[in-house]
C-alpha atoms as a PDB file:
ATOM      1  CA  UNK A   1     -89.313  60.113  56.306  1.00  0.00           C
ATOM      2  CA  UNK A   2     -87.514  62.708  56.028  1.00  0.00           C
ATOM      3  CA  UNK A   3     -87.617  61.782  51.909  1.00  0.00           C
ATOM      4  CA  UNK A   4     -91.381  61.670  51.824  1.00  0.00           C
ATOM      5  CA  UNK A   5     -91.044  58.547  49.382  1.00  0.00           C
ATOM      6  CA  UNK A   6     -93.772  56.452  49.759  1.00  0.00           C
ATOM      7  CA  UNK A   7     -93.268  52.748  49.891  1.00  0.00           C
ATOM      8  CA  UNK A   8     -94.879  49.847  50.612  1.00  0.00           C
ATOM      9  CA  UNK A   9     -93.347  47.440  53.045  1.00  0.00           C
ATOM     10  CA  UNK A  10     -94.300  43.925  51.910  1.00  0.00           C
ATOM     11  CA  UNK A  11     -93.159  41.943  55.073  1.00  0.00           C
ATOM     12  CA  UNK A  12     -91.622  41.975  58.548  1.00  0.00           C
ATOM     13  CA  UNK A  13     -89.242  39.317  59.452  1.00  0.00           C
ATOM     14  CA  UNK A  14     -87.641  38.927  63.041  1.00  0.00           C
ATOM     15  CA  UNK A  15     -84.910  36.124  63.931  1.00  0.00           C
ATOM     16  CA  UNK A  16     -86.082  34.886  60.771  1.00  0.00           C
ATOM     17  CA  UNK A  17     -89.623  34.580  61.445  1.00  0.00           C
ATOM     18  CA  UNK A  18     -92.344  36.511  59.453  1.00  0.00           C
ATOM     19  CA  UNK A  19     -94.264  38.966  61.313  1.00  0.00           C
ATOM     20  CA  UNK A  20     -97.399  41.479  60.618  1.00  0.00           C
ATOM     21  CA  UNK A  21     -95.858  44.211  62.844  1.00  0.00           C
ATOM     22  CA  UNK A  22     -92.943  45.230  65.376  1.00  0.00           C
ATOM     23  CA  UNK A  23     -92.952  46.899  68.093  1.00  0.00           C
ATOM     24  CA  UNK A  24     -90.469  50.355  68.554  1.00  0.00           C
ATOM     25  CA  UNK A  25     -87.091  49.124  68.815  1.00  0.00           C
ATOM     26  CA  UNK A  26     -87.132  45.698  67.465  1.00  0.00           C
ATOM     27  CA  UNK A  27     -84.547  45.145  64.989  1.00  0.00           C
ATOM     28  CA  UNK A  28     -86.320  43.548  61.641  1.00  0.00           C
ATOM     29  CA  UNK A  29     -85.451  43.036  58.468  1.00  0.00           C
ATOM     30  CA  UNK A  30     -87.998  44.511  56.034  1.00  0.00           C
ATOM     31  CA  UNK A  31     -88.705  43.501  52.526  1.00  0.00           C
ATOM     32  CA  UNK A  32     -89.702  46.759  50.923  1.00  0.00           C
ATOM     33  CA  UNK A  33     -91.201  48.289  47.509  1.00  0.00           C
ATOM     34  CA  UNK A  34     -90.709  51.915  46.464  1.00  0.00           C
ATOM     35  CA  UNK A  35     -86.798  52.690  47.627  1.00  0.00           C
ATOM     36  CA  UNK A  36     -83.841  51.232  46.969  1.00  0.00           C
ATOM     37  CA  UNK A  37     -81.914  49.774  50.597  1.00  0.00           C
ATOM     38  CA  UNK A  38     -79.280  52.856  49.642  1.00  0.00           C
ATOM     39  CA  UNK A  39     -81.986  55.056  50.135  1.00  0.00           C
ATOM     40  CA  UNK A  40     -82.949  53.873  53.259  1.00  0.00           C
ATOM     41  CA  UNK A  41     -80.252  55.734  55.964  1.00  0.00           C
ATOM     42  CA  UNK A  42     -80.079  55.088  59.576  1.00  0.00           C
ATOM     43  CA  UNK A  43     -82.245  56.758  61.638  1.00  0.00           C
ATOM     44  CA  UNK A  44     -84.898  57.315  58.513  1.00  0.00           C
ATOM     45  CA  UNK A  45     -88.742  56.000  59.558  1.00  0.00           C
ATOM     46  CA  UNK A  46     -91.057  53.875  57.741  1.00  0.00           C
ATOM     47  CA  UNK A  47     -94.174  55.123  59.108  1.00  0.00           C
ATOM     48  CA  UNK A  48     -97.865  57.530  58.007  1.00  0.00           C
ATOM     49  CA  UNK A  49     -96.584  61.324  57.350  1.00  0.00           C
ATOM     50  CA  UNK A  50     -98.561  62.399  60.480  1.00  0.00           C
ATOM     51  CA  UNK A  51     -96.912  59.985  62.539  1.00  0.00           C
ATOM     52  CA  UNK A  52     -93.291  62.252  62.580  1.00  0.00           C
ATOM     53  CA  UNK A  53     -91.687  65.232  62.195  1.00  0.00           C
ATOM     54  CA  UNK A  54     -89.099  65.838  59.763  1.00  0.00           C
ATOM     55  CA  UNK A  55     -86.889  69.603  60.330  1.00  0.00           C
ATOM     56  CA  UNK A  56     -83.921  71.404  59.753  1.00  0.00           C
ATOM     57  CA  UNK A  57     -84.772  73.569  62.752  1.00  0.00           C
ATOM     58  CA  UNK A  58     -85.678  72.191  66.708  1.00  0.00           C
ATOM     59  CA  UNK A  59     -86.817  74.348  69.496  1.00  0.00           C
ATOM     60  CA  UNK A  60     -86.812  72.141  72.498  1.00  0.00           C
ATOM     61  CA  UNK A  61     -87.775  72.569  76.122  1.00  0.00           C
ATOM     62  CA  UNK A  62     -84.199  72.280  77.342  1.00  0.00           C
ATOM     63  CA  UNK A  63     -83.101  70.971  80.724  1.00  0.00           C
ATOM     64  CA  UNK A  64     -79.139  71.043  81.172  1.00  0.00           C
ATOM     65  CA  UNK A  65     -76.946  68.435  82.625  1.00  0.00           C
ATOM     66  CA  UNK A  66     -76.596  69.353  86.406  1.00  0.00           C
ATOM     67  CA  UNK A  67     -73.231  67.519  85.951  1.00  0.00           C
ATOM     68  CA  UNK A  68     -72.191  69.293  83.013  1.00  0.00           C
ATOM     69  CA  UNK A  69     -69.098  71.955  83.827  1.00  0.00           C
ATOM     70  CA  UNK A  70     -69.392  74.015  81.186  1.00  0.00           C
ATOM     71  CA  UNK A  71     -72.118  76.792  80.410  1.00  0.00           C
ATOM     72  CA  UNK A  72     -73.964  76.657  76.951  1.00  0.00           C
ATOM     73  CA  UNK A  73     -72.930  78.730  74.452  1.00  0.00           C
ATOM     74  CA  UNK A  74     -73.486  79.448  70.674  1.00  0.00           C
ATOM     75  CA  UNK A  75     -71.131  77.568  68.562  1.00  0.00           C
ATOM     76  CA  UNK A  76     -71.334  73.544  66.930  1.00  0.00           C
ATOM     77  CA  UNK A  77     -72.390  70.909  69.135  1.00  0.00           C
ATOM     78  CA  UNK A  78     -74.202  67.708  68.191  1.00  0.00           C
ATOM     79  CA  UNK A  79     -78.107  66.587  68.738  1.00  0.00           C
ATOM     80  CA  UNK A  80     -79.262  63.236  68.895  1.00  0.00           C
ATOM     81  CA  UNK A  81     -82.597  61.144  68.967  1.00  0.00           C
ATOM     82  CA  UNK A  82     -83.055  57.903  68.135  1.00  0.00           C
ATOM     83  CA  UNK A  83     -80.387  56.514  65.821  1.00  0.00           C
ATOM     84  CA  UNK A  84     -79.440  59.807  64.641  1.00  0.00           C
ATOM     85  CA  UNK A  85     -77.042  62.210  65.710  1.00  0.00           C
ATOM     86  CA  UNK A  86     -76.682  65.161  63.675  1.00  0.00           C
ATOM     87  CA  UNK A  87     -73.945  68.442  63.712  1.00  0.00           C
ATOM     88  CA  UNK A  88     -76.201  71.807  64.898  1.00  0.00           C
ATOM     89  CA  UNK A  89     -75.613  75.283  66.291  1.00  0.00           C
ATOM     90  CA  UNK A  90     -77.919  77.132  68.486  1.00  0.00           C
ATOM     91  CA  UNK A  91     -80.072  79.848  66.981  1.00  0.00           C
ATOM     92  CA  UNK A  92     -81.521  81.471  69.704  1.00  0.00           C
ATOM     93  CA  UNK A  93     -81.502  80.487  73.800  1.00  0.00           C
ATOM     94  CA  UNK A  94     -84.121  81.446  76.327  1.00  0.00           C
ATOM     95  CA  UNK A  95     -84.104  80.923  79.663  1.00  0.00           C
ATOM     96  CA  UNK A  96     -85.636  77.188  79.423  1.00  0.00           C
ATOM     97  CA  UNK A  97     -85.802  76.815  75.343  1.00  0.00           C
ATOM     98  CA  UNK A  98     -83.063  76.380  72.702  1.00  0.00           C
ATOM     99  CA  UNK A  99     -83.393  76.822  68.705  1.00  0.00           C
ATOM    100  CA  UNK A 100     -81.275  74.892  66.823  1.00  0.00           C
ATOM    101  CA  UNK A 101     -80.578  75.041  63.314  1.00  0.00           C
ATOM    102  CA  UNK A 102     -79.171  70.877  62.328  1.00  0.00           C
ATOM    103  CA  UNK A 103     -77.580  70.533  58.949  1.00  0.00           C
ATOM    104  CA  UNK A 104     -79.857  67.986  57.435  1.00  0.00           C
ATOM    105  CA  UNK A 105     -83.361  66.962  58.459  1.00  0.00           C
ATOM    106  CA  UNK A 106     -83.454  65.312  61.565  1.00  0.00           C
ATOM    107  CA  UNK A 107     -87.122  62.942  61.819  1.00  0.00           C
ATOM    108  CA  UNK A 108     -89.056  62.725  65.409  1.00  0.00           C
ATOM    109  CA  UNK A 109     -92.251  61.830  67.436  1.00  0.00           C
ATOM    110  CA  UNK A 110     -93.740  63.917  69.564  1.00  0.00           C
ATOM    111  CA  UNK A 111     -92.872  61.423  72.622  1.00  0.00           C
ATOM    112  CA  UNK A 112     -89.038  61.736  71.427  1.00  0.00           C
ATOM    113  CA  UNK A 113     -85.996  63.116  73.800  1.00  0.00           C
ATOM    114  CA  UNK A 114     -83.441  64.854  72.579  1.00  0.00           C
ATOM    115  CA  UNK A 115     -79.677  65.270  74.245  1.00  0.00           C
ATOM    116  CA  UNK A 116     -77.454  67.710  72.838  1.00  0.00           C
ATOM    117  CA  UNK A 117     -73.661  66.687  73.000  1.00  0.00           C
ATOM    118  CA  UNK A 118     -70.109  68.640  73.230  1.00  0.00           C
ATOM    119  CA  UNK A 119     -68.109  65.915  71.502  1.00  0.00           C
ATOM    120  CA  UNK A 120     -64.939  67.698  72.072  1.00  0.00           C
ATOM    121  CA  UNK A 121     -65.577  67.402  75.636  1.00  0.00           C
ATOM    122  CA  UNK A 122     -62.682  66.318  77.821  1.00  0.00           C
ATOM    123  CA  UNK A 123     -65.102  64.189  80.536  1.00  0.00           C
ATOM    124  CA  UNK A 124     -68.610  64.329  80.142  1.00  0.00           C
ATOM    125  CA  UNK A 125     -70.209  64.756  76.722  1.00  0.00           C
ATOM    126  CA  UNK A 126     -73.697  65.337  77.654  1.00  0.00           C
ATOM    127  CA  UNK A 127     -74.746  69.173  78.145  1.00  0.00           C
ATOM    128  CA  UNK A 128     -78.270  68.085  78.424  1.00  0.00           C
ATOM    129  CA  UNK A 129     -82.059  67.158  77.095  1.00  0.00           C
ATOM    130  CA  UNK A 130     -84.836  68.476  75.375  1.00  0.00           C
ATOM    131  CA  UNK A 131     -88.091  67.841  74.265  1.00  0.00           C
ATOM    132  CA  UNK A 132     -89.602  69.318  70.715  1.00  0.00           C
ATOM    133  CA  UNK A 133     -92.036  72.436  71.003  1.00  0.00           C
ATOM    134  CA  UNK A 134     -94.477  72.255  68.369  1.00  0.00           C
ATOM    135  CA  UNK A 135     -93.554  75.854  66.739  1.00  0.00           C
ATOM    136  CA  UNK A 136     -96.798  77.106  64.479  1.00  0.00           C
END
């Protein structure tokens, strides 16, 4: 995900050692079929097409920073999960929920957190958190 290529990952190798499976968060080196390693970006997943989300629009249960200075306001800002961190701008705010629209497809569990960044941030960087809400 997020190209929805389906490929077949042939084996699992970890400090050179073959494996059947990793865990989250190991790094491996995967022999694949079906994609090309140029294909495969960071932060993509290798996993079932229910397993993850892939959107161009988040709405997240959104906690801010308590340490944060600023207030949140429309405008760019930057959203990351994972190992990917994406340019977005907020659609819409409500008191505890935030829209955003991200310029490419950002892919996510359920179980995944979300900070949203002001890299042009003199000190602190992190406005706050989120968590997807499963929009119908």
């Amino acid at each position: 995900m997020p190209t929805n290529k389906e490929v077949i990952v042939c084996s699992i190798q970890m400090q050179d050692k073959n494996f059947d499976e990793a865990e989250t968060g190991s790094r491996v080196g995967l022999a694949i079929k079906g994609a090309a390693a140029e294909e495969m970006k960071r932060g993509f997943f290798i996993c079932a097409p229910e397993d993850c989300e892939a959107s161009a629009k988040l709405t997240l249960s959104f906690e801010k920073n308590k340490l944060y200075p600023g207030e949140l306001k429309e405008g760019l800002l930057h959203v990351t999960t994972g190992m990917q961190t994406v340019p977005a701008k907020i659609a819409d705010m409500k008191e505890n929920t935030i829209t955003l629209e991200v310029e490419k497809q950002i892919v996510y569990t359920n179980d995944d957190i979300f900070l949203l960044l002001d890299l042009n941030a003199k000190k602190l960087h992190v406005i706050g958190r989120g968590e997807a809400i499963k929009t119908s």
